[in-house]
PDB file of N, CA and C in Angstrom:
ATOM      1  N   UNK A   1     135.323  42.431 216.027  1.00  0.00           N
ATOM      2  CA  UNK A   1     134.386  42.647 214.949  1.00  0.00           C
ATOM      3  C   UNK A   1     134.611  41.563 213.895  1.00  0.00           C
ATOM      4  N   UNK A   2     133.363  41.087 213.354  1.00  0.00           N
ATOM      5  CA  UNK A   2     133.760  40.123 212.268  1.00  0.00           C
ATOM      6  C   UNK A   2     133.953  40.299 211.201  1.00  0.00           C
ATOM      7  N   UNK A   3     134.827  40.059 210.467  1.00  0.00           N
ATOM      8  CA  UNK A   3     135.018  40.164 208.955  1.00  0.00           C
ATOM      9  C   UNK A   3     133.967  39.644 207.930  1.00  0.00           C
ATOM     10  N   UNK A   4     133.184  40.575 206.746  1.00  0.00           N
ATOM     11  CA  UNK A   4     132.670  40.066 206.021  1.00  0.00           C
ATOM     12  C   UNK A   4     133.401  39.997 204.672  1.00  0.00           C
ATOM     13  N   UNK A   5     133.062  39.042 203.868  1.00  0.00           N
ATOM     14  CA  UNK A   5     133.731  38.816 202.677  1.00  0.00           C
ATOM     15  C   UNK A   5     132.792  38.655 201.932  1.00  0.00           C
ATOM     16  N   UNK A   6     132.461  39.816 200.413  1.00  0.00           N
ATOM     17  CA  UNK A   6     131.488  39.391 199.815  1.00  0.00           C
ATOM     18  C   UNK A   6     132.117  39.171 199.182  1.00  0.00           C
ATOM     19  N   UNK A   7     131.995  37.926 197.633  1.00  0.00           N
ATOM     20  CA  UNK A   7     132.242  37.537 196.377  1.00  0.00           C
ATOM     21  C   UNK A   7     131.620  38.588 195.443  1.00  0.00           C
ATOM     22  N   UNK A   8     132.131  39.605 194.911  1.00  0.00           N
ATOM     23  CA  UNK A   8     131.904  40.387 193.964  1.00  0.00           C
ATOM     24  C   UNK A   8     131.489  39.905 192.691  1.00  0.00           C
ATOM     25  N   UNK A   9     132.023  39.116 192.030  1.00  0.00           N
ATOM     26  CA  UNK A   9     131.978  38.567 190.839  1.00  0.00           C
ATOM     27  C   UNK A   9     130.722  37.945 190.954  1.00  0.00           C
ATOM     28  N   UNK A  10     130.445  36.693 191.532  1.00  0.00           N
ATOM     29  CA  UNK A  10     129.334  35.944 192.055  1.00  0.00           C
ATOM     30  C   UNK A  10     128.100  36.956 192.139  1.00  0.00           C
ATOM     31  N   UNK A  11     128.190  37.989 192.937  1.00  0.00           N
ATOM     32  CA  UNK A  11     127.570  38.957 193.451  1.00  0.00           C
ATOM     33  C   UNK A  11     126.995  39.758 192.059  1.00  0.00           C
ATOM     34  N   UNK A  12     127.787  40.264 191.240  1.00  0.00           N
ATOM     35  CA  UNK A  12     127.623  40.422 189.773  1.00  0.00           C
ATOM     36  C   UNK A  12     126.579  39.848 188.903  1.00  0.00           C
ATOM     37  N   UNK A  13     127.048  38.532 188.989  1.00  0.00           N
ATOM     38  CA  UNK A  13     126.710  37.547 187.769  1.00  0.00           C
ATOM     39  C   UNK A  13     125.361  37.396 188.135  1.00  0.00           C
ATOM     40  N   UNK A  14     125.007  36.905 189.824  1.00  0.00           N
ATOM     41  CA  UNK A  14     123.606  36.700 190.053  1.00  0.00           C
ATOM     42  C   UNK A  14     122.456  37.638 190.019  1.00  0.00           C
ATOM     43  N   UNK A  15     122.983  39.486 190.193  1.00  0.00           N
ATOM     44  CA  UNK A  15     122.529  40.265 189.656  1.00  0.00           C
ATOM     45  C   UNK A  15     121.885  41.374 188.372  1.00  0.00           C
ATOM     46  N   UNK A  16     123.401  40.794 187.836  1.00  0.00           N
ATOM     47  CA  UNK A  16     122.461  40.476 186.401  1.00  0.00           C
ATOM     48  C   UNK A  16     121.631  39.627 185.881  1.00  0.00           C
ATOM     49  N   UNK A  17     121.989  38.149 186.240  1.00  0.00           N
ATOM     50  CA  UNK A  17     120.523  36.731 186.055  1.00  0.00           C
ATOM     51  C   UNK A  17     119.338  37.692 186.219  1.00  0.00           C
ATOM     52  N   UNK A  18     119.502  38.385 187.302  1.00  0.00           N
ATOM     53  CA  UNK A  18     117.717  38.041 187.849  1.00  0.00           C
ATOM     54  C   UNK A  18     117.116  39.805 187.341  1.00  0.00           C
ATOM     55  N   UNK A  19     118.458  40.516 186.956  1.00  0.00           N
ATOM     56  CA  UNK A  19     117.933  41.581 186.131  1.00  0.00           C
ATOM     57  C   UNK A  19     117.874  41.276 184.764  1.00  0.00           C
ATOM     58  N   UNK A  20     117.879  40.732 184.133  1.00  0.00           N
ATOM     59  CA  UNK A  20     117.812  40.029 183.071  1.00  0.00           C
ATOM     60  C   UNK A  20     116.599  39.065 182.526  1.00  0.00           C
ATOM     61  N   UNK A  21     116.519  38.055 183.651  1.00  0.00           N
ATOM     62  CA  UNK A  21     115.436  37.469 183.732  1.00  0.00           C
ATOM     63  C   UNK A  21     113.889  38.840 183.587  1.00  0.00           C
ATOM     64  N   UNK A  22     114.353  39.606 184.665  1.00  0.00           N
ATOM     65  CA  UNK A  22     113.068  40.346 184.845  1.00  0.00           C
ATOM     66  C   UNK A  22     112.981  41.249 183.598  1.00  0.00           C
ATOM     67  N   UNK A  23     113.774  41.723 182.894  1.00  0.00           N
ATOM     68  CA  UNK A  23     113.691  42.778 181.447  1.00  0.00           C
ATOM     69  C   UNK A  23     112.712  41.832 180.122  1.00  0.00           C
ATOM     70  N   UNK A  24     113.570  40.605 180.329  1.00  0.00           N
ATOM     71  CA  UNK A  24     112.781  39.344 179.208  1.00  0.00           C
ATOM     72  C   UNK A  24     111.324  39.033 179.602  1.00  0.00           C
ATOM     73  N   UNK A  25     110.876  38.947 181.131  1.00  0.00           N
ATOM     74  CA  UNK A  25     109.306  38.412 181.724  1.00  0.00           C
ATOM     75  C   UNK A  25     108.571  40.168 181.239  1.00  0.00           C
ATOM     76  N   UNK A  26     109.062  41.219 181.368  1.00  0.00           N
ATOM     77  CA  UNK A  26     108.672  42.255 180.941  1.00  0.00           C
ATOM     78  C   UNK A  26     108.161  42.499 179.787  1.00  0.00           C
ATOM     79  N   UNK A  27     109.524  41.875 178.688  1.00  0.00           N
ATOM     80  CA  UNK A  27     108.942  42.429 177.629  1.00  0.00           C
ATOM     81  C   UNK A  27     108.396  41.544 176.096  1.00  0.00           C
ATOM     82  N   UNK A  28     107.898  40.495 177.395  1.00  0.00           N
ATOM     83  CA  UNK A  28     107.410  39.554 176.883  1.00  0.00           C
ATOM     84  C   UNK A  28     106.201  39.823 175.812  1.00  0.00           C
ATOM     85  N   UNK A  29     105.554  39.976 176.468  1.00  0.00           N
ATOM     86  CA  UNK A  29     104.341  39.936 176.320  1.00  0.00           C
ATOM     87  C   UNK A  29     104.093  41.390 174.968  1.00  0.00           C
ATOM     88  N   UNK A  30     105.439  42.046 175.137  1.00  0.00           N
ATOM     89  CA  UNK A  30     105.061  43.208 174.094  1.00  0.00           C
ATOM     90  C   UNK A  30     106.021  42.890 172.313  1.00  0.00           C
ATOM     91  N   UNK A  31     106.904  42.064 173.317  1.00  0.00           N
ATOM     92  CA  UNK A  31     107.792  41.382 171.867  1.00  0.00           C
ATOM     93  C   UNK A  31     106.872  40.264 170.991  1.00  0.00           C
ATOM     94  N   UNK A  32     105.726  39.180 171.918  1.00  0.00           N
ATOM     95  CA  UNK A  32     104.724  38.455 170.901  1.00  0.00           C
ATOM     96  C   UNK A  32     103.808  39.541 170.128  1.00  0.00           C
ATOM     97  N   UNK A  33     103.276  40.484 171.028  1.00  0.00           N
ATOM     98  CA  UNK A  33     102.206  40.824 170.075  1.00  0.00           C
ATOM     99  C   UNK A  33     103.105  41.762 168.946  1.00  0.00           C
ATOM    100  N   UNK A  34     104.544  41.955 169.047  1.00  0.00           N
ATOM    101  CA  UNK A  34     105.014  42.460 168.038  1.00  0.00           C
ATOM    102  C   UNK A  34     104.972  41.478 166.665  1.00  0.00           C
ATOM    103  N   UNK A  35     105.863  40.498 166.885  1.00  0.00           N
ATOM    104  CA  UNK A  35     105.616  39.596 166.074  1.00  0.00           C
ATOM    105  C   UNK A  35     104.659  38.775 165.233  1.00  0.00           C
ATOM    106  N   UNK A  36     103.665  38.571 166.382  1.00  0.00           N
ATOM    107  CA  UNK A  36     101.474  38.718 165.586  1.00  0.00           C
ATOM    108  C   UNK A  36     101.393  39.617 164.350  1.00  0.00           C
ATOM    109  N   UNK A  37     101.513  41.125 164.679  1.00  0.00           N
ATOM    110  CA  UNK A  37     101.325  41.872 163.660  1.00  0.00           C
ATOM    111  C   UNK A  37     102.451  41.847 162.807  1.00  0.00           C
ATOM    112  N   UNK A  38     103.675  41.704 162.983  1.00  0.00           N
ATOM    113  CA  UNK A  38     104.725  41.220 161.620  1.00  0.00           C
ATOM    114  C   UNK A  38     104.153  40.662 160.569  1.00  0.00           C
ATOM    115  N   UNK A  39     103.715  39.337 161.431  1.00  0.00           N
ATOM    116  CA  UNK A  39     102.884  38.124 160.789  1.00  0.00           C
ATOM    117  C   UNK A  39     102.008  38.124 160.017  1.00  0.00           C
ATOM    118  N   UNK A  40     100.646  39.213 160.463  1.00  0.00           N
ATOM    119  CA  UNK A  40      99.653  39.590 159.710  1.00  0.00           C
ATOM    120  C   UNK A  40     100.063  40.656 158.798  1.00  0.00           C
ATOM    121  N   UNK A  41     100.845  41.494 158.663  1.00  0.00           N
ATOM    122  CA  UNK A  41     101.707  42.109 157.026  1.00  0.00           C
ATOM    123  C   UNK A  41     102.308  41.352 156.524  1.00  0.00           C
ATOM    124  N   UNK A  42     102.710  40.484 156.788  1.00  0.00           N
ATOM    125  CA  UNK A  42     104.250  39.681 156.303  1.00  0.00           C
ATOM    126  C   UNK A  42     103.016  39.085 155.015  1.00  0.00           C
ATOM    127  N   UNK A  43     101.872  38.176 155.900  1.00  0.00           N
ATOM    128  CA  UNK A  43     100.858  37.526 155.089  1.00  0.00           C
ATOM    129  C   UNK A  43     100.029  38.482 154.174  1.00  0.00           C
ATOM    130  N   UNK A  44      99.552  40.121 154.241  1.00  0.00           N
ATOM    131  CA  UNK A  44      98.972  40.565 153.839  1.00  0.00           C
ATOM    132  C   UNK A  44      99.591  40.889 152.452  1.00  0.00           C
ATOM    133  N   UNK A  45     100.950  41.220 152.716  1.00  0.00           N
ATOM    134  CA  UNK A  45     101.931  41.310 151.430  1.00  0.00           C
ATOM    135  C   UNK A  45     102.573  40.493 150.981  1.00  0.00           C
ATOM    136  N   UNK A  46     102.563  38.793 150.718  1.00  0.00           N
ATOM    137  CA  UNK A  46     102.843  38.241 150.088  1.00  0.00           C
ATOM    138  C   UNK A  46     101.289  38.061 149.522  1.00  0.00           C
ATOM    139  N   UNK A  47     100.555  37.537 150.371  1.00  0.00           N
ATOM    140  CA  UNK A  47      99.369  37.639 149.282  1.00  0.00           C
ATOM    141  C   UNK A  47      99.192  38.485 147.989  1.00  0.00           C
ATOM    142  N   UNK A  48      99.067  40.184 148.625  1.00  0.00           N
ATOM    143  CA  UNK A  48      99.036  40.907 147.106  1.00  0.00           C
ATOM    144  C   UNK A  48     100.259  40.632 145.896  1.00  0.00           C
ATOM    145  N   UNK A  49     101.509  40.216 146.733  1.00  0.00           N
ATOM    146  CA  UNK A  49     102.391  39.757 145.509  1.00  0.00           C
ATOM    147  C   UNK A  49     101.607  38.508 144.863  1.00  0.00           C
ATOM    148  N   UNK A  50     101.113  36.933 145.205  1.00  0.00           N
ATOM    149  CA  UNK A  50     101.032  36.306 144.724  1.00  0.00           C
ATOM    150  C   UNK A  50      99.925  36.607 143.930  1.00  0.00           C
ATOM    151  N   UNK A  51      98.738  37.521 143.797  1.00  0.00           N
ATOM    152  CA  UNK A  51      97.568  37.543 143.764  1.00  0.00           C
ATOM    153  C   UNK A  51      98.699  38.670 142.158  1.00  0.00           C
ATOM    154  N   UNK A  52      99.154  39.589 142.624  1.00  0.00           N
ATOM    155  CA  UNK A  52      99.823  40.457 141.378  1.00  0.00           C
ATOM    156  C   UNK A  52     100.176  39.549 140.381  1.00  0.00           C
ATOM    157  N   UNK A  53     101.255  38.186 140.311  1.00  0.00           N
ATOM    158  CA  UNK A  53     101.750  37.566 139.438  1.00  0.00           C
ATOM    159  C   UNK A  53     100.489  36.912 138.913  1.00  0.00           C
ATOM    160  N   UNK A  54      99.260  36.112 139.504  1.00  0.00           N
ATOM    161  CA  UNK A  54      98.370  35.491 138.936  1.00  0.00           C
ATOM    162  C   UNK A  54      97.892  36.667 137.970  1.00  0.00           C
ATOM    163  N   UNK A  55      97.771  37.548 138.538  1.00  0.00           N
ATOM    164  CA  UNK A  55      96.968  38.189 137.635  1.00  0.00           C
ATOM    165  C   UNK A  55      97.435  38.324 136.245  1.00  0.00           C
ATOM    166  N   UNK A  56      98.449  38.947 136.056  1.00  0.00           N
ATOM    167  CA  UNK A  56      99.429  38.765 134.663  1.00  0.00           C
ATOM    168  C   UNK A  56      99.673  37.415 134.330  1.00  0.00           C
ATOM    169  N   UNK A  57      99.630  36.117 134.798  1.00  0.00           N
ATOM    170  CA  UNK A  57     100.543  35.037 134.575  1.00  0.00           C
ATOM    171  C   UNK A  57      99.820  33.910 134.487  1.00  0.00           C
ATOM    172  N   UNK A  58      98.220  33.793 134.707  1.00  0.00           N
ATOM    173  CA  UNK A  58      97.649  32.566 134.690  1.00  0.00           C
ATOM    174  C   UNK A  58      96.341  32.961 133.748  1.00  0.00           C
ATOM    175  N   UNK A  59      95.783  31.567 133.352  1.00  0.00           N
ATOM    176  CA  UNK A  59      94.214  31.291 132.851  1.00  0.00           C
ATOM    177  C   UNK A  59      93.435  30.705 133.068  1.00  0.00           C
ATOM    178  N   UNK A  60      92.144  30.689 132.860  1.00  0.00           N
ATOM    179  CA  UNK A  60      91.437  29.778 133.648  1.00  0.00           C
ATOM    180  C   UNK A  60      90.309  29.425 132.345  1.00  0.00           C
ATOM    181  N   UNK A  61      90.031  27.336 132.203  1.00  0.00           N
ATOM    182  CA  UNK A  61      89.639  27.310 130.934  1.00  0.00           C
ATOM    183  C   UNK A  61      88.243  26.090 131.772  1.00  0.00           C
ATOM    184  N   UNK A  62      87.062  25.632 131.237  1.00  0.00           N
ATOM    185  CA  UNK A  62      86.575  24.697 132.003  1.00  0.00           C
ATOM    186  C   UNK A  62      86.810  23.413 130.881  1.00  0.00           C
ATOM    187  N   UNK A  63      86.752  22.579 131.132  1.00  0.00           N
ATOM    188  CA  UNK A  63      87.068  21.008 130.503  1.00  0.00           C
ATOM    189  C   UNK A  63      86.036  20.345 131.595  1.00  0.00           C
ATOM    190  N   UNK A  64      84.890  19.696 130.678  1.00  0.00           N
ATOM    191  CA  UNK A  64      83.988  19.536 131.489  1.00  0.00           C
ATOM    192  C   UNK A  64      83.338  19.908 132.532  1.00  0.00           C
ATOM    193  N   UNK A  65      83.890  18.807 133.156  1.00  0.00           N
ATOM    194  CA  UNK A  65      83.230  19.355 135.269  1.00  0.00           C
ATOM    195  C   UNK A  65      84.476  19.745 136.113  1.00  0.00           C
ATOM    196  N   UNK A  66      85.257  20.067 134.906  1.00  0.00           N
ATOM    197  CA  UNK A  66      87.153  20.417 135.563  1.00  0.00           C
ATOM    198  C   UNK A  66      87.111  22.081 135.492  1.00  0.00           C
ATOM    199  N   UNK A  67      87.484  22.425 136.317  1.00  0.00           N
ATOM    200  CA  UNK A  67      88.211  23.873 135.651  1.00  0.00           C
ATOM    201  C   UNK A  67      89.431  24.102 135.950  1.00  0.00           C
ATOM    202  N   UNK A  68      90.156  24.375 134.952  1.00  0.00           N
ATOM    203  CA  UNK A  68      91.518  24.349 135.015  1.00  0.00           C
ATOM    204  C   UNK A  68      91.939  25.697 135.684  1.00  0.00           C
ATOM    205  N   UNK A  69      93.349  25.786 136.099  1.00  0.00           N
ATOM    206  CA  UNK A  69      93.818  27.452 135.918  1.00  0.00           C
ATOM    207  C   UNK A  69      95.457  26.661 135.637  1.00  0.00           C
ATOM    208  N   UNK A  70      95.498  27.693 134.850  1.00  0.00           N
ATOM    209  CA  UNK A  70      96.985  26.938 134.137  1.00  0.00           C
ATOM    210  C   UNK A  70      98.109  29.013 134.412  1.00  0.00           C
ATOM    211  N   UNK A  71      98.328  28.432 135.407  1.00  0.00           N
ATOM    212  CA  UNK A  71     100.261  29.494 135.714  1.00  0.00           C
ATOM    213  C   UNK A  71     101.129  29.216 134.907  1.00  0.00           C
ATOM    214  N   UNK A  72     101.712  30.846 134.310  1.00  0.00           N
ATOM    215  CA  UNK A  72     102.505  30.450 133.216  1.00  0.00           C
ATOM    216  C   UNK A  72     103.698  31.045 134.249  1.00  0.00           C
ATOM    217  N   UNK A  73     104.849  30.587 134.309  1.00  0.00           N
ATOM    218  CA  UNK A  73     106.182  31.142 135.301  1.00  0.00           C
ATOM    219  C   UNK A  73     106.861  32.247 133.941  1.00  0.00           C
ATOM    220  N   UNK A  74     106.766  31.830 132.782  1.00  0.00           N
ATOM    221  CA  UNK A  74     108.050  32.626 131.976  1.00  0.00           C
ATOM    222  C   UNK A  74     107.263  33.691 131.374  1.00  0.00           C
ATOM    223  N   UNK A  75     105.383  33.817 131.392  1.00  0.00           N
ATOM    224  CA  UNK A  75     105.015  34.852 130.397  1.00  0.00           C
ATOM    225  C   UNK A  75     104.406  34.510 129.261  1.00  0.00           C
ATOM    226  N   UNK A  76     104.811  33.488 129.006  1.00  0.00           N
ATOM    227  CA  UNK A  76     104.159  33.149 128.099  1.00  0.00           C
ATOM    228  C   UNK A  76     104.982  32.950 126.753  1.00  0.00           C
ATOM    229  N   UNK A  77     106.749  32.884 126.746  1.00  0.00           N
ATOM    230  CA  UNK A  77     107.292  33.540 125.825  1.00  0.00           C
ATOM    231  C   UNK A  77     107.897  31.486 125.893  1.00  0.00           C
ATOM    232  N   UNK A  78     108.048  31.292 124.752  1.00  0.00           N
ATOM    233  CA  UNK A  78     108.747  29.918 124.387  1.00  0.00           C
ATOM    234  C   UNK A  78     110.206  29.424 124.887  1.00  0.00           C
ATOM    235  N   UNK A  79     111.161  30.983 124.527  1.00  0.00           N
ATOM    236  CA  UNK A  79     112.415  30.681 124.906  1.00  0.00           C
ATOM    237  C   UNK A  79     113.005  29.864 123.811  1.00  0.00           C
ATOM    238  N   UNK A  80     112.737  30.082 122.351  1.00  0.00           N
ATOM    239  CA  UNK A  80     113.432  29.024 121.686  1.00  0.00           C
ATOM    240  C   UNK A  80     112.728  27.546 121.023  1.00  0.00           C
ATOM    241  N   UNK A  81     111.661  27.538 122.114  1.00  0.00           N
ATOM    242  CA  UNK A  81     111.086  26.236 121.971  1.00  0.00           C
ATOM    243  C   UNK A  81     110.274  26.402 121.254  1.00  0.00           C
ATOM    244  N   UNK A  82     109.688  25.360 120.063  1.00  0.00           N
ATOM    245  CA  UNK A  82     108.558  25.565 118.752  1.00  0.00           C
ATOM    246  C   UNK A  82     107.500  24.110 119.000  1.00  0.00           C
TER     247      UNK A  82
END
């Protein structure tokens, strides 16, 4: 009778590769469209933040055929300065 010798370890390692491989081709396709919609809140709520600070923090003046909008970062407060 012939002796077989399997490599266990080998045997291991290549079984996990290709179970591995197959969990990632799986959950592919459900981990992008996770990230899509991250994306579209991530953007929906920085918008209302930036859109919140304009609202308190900027003005808008016309100078000719210009219209300005002038962002104030501190409020409006001098800090000292005259």
């Amino acid at each position: 009778m012939a002796e077989i010798t399997i490599n266990n370890d080998l045997f291991t390692k290549q079984l996990i590769a290709a179970i591995n491989a197959q969990i990632v081709a799986a959950a592919e396709p459900i981990i992008q469209e996770a990230l899509k919609q991250a994306e579209i809140e991530m953007r929906k709520k920085l918008a209302v933040i930036v859109v919140g600070m304009m609202e308190k923090n900027y003005s808008m003046e016309r100078f000719g055929n210009d219209l300005r909008i002038i962002v104030r970062f501190d409020d409006g407060k001098s800090h000292g300065q005259t």
